[in-house]
PDB file of N, CA and C in Angstrom:
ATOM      1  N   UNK A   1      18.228  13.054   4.753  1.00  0.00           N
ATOM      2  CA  UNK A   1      17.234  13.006   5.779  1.00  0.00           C
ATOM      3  C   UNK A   1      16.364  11.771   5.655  1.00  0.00           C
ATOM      4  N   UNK A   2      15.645  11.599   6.937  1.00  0.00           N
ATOM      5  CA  UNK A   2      14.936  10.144   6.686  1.00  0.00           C
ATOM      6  C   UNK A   2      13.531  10.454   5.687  1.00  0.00           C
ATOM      7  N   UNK A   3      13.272  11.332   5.072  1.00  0.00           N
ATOM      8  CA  UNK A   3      12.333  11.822   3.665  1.00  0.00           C
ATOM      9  C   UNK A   3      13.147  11.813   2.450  1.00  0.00           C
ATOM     10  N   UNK A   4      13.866  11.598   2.374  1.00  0.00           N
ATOM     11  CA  UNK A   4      14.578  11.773   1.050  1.00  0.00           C
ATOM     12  C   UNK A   4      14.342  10.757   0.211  1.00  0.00           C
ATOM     13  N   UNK A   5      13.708  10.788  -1.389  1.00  0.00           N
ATOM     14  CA  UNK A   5      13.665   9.924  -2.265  1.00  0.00           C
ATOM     15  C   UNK A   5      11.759   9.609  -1.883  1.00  0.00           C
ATOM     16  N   UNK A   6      10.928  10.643  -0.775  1.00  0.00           N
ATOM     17  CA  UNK A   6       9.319   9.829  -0.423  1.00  0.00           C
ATOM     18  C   UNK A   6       8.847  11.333  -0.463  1.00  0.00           C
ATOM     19  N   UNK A   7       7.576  10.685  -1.007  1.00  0.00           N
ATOM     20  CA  UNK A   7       6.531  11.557  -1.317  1.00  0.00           C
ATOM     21  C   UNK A   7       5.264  11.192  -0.697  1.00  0.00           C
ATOM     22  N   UNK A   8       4.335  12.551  -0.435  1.00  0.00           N
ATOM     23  CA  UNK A   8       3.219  12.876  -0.327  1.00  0.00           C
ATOM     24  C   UNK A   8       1.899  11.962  -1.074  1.00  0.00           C
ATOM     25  N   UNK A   9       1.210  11.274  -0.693  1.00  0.00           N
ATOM     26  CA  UNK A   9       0.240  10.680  -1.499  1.00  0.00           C
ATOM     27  C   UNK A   9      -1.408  10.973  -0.582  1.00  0.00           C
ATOM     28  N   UNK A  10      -1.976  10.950  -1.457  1.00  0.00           N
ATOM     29  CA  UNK A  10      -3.433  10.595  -1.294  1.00  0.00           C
ATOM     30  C   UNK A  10      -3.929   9.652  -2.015  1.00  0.00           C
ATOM     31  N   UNK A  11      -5.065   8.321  -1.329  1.00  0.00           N
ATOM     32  CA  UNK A  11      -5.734   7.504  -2.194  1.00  0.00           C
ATOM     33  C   UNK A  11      -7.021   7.558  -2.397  1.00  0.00           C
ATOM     34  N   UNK A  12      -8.001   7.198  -3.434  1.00  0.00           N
ATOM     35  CA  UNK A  12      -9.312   7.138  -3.811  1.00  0.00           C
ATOM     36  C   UNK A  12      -9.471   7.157  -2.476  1.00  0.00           C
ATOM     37  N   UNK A  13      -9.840   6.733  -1.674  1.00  0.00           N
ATOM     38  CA  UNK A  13     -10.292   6.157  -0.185  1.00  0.00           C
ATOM     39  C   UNK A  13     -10.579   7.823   0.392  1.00  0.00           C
ATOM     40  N   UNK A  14      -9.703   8.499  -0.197  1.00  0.00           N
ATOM     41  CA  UNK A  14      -9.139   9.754   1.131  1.00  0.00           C
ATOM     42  C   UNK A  14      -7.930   9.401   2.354  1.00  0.00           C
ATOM     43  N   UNK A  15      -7.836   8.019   2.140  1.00  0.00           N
ATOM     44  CA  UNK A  15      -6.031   8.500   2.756  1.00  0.00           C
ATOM     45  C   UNK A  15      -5.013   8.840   2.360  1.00  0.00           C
ATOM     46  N   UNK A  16      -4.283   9.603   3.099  1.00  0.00           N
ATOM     47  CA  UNK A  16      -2.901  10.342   2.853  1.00  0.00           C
ATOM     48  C   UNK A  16      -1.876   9.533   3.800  1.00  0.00           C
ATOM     49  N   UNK A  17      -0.867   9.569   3.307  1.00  0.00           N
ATOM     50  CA  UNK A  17       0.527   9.089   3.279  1.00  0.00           C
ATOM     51  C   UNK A  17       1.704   9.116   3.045  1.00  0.00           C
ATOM     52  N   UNK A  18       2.906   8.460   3.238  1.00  0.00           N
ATOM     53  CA  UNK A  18       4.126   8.847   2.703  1.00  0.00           C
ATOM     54  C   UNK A  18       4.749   7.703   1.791  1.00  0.00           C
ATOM     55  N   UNK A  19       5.517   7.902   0.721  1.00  0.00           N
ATOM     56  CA  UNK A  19       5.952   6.349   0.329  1.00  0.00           C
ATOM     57  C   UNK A  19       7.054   7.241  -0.776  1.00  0.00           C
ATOM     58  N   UNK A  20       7.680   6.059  -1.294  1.00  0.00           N
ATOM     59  CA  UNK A  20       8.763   6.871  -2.374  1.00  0.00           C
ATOM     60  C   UNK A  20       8.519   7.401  -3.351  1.00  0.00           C
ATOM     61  N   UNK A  21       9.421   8.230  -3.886  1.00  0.00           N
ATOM     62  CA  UNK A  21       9.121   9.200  -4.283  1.00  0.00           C
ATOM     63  C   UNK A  21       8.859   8.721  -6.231  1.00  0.00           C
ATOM     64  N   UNK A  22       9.169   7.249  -6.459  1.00  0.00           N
ATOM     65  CA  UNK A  22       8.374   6.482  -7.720  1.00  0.00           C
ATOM     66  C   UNK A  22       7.079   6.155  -7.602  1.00  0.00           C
ATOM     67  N   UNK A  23       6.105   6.569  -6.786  1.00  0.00           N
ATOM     68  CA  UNK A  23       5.449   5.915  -6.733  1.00  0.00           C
ATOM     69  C   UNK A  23       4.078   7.020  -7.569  1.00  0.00           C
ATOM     70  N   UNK A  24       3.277   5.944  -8.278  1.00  0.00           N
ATOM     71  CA  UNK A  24       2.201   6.511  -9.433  1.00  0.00           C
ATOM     72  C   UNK A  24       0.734   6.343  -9.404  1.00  0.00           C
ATOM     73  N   UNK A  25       0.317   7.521  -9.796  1.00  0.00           N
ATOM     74  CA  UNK A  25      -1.253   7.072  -9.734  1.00  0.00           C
ATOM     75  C   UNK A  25      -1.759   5.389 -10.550  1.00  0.00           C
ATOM     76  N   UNK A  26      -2.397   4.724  -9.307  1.00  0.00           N
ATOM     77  CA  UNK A  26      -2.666   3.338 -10.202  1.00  0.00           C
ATOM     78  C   UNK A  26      -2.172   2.514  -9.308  1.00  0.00           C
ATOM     79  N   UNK A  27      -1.206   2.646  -8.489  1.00  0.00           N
ATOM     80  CA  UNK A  27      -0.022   1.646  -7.549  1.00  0.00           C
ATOM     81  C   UNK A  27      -0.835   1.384  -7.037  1.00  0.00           C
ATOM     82  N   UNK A  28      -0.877   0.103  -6.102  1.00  0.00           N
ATOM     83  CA  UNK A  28      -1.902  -0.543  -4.874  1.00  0.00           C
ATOM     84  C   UNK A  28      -0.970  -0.018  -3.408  1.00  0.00           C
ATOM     85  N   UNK A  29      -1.908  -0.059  -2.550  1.00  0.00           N
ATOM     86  CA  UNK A  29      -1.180  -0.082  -0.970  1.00  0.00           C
ATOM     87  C   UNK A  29      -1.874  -1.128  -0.122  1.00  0.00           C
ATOM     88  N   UNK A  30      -1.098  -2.215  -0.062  1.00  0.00           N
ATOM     89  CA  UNK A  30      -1.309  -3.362   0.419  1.00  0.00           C
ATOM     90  C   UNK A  30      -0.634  -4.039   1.716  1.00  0.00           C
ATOM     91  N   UNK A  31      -1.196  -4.340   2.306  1.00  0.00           N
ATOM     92  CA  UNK A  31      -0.953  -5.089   3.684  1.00  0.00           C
ATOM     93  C   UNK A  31      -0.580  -6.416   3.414  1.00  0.00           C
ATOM     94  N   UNK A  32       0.566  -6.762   3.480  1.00  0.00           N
ATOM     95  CA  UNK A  32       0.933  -8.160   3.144  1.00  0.00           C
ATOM     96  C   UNK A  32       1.058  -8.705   4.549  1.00  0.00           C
ATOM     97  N   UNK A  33       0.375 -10.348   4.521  1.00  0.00           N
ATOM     98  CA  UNK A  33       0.405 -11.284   5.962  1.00  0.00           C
ATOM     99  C   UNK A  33       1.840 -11.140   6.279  1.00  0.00           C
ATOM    100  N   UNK A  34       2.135 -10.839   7.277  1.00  0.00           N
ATOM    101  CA  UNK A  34       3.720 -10.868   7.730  1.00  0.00           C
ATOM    102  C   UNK A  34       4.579 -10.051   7.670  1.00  0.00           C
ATOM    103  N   UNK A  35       4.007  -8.983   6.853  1.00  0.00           N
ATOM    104  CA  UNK A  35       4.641  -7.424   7.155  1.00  0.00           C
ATOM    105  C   UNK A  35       4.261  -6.456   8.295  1.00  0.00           C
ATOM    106  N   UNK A  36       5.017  -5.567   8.541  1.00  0.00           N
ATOM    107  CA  UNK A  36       5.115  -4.711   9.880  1.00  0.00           C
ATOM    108  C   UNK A  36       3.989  -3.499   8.816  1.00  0.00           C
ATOM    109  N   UNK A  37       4.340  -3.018   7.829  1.00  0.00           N
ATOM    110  CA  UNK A  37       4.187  -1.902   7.362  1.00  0.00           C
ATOM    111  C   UNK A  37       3.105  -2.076   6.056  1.00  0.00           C
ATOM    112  N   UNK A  38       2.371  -1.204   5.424  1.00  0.00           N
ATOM    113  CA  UNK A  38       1.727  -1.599   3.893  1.00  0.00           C
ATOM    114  C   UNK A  38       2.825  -1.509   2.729  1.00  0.00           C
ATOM    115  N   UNK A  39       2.872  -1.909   2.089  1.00  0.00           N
ATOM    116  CA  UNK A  39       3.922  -1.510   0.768  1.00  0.00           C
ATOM    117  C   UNK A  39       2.714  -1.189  -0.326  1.00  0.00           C
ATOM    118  N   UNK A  40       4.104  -0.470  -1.348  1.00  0.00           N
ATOM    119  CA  UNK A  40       3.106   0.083  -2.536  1.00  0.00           C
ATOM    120  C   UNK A  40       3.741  -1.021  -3.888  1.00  0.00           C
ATOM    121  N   UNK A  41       2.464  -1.389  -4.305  1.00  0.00           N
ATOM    122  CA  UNK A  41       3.137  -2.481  -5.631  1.00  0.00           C
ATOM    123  C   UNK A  41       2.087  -1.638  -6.759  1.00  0.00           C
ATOM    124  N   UNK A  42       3.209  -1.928  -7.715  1.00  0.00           N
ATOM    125  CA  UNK A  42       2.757  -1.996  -9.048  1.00  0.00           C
ATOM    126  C   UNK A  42       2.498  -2.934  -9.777  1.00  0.00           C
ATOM    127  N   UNK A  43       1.478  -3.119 -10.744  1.00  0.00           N
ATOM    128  CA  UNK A  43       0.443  -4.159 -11.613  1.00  0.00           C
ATOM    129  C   UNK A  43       2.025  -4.123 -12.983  1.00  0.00           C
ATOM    130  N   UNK A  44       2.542  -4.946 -13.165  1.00  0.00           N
ATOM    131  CA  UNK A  44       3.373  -4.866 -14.665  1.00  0.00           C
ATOM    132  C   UNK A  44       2.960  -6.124 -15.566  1.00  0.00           C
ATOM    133  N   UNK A  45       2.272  -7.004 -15.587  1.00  0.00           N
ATOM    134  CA  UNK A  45       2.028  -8.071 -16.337  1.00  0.00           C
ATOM    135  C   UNK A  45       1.685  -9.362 -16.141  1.00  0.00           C
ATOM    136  N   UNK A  46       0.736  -9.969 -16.467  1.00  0.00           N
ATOM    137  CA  UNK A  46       0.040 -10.997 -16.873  1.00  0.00           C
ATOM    138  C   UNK A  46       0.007 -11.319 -15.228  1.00  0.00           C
ATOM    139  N   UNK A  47      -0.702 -10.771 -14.805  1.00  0.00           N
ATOM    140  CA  UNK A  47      -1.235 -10.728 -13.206  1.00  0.00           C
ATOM    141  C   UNK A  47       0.481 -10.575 -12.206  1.00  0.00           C
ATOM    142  N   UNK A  48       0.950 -10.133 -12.667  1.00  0.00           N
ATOM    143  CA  UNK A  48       1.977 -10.125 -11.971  1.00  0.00           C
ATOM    144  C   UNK A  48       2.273  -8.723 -11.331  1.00  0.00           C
ATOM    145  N   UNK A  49       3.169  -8.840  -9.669  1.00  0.00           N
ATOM    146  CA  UNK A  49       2.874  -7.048  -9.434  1.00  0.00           C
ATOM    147  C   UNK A  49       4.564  -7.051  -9.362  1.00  0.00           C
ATOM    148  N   UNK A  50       5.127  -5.716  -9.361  1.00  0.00           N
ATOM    149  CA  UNK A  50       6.480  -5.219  -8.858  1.00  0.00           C
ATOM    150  C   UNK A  50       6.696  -4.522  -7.340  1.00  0.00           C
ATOM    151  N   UNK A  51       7.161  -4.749  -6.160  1.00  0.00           N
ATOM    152  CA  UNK A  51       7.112  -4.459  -5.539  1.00  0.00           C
ATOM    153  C   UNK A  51       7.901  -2.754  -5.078  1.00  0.00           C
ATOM    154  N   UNK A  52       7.171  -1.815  -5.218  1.00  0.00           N
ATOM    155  CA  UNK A  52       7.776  -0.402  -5.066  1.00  0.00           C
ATOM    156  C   UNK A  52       8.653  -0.065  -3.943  1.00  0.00           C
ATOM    157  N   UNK A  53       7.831  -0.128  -2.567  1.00  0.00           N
ATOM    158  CA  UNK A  53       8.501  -0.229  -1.515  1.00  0.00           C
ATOM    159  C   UNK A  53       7.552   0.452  -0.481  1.00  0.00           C
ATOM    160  N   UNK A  54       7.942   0.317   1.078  1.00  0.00           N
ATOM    161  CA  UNK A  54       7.456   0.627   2.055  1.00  0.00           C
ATOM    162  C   UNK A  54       6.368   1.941   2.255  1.00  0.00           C
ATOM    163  N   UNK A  55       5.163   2.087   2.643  1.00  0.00           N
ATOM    164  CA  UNK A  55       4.738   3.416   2.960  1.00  0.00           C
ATOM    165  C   UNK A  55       3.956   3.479   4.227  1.00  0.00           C
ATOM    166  N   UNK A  56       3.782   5.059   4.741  1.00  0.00           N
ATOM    167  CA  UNK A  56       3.306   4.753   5.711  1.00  0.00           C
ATOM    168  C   UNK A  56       1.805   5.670   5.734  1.00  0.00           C
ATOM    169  N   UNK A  57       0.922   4.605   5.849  1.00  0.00           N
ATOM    170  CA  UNK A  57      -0.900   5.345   4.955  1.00  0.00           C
ATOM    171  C   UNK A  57      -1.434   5.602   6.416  1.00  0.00           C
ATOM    172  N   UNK A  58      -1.991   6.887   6.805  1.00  0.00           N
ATOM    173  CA  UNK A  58      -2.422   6.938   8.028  1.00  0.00           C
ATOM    174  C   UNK A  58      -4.084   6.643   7.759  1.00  0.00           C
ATOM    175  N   UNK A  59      -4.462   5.565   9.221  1.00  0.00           N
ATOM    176  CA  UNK A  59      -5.172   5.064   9.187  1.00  0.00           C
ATOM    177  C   UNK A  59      -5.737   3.253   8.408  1.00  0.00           C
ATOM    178  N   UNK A  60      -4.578   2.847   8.405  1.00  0.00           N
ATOM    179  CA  UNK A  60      -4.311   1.591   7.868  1.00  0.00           C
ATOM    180  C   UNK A  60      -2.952   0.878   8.452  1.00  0.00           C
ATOM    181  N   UNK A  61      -2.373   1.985   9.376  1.00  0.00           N
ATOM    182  CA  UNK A  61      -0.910   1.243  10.090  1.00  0.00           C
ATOM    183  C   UNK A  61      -1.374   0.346  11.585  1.00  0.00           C
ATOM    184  N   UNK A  62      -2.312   0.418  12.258  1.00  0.00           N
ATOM    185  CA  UNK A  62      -2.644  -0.144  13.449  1.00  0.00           C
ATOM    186  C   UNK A  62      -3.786  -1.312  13.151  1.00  0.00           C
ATOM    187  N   UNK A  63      -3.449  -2.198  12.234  1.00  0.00           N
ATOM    188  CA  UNK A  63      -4.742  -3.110  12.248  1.00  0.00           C
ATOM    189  C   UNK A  63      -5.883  -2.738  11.492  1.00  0.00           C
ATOM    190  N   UNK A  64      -6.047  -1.675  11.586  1.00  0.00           N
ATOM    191  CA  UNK A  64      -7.617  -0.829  10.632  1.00  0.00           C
ATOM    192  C   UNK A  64      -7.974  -2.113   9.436  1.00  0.00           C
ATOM    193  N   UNK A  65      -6.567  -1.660   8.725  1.00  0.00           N
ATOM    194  CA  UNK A  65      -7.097  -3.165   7.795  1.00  0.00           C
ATOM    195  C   UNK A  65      -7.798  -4.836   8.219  1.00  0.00           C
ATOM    196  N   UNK A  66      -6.995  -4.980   8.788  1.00  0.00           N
ATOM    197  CA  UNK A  66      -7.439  -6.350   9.577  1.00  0.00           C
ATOM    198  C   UNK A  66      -9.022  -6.064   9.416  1.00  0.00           C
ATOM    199  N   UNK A  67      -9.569  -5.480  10.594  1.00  0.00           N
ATOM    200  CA  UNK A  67     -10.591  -5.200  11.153  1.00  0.00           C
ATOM    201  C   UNK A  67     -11.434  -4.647  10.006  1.00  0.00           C
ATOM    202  N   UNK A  68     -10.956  -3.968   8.828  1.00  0.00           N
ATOM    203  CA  UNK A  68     -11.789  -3.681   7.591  1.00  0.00           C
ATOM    204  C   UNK A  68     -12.282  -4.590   6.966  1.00  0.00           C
ATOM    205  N   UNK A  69     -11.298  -5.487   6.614  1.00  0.00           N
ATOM    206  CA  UNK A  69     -11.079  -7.104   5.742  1.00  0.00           C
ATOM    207  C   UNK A  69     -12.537  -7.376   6.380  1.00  0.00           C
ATOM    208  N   UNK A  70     -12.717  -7.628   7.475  1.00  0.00           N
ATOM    209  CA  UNK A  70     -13.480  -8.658   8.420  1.00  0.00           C
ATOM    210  C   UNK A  70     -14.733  -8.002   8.058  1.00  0.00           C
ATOM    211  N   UNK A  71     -15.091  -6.650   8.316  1.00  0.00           N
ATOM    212  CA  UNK A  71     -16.170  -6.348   7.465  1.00  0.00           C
ATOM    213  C   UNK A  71     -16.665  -6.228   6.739  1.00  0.00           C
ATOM    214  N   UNK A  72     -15.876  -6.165   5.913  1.00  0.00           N
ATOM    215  CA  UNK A  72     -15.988  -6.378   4.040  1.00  0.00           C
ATOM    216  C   UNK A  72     -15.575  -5.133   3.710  1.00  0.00           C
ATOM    217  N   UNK A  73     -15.190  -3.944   3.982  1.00  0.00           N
ATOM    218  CA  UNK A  73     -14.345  -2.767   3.676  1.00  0.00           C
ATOM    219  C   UNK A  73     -13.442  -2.980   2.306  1.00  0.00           C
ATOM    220  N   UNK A  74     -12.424  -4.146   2.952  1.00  0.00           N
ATOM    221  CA  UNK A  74     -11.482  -4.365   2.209  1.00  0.00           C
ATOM    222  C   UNK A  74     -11.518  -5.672   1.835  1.00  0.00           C
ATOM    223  N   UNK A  75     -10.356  -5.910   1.068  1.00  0.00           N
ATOM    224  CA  UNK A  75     -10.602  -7.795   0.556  1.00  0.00           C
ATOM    225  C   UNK A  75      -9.571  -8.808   0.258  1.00  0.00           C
ATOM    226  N   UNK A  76      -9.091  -9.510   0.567  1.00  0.00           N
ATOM    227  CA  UNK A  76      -8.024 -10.419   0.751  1.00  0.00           C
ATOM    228  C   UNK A  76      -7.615 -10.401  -0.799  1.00  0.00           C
ATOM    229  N   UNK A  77      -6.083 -10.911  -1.000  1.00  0.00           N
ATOM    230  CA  UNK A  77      -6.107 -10.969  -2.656  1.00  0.00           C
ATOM    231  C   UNK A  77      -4.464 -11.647  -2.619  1.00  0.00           C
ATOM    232  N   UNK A  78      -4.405 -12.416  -3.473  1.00  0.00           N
ATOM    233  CA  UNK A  78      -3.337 -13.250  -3.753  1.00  0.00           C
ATOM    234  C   UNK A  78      -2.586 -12.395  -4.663  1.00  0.00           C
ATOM    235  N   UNK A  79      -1.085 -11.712  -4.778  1.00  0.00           N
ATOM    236  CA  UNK A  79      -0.529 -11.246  -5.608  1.00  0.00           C
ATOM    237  C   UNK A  79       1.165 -12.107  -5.797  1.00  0.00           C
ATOM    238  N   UNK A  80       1.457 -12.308  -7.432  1.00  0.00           N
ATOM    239  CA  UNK A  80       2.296 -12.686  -7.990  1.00  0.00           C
ATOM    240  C   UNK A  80       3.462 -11.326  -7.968  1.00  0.00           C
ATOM    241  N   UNK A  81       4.087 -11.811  -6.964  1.00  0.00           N
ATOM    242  CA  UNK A  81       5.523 -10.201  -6.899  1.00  0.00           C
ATOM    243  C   UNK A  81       7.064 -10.698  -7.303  1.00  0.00           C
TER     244      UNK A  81
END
């Protein structure tokens, strides 16, 4: 089925979401420039992240972020993947 291998999440924030089913308390959910979707990365070393894979965080899929960034909500950030 198109769920198979994704799980249920909630973040500090209070959003809930779907993403795979590796994914761990600690992972980031990040909006990368040029993606359709947020992905979930993991922190593994010397500033470097691993990229987990696709999720879908309700209330962060239509721009929200954008428009957060701009208020200071959220915050731009350079990651090594």
């Amino acid at each position: 089925g198109a769920q198979c291998s994704r799980c249920f999440f909630t973040t500090e924030k209070g959003f809930m979401g779907v993403g795979p089913s590796v994914a761990r308390e600690g992972d980031l959910i990040c909006v990368l420039f040029g993606g359709e979707v947020p992905y979930i990365l993991r922190s593994i070393e010397n500033g470097h992240y691993k990229m987990i894979g696709q999720c879908y965080t309700h209330g962060i899929m239509d721009g929200e972020v954008i428009r957060g960034a701009i208020q200071g909500q959220y915050r731009y950030e350079d990651f090594a993947i």
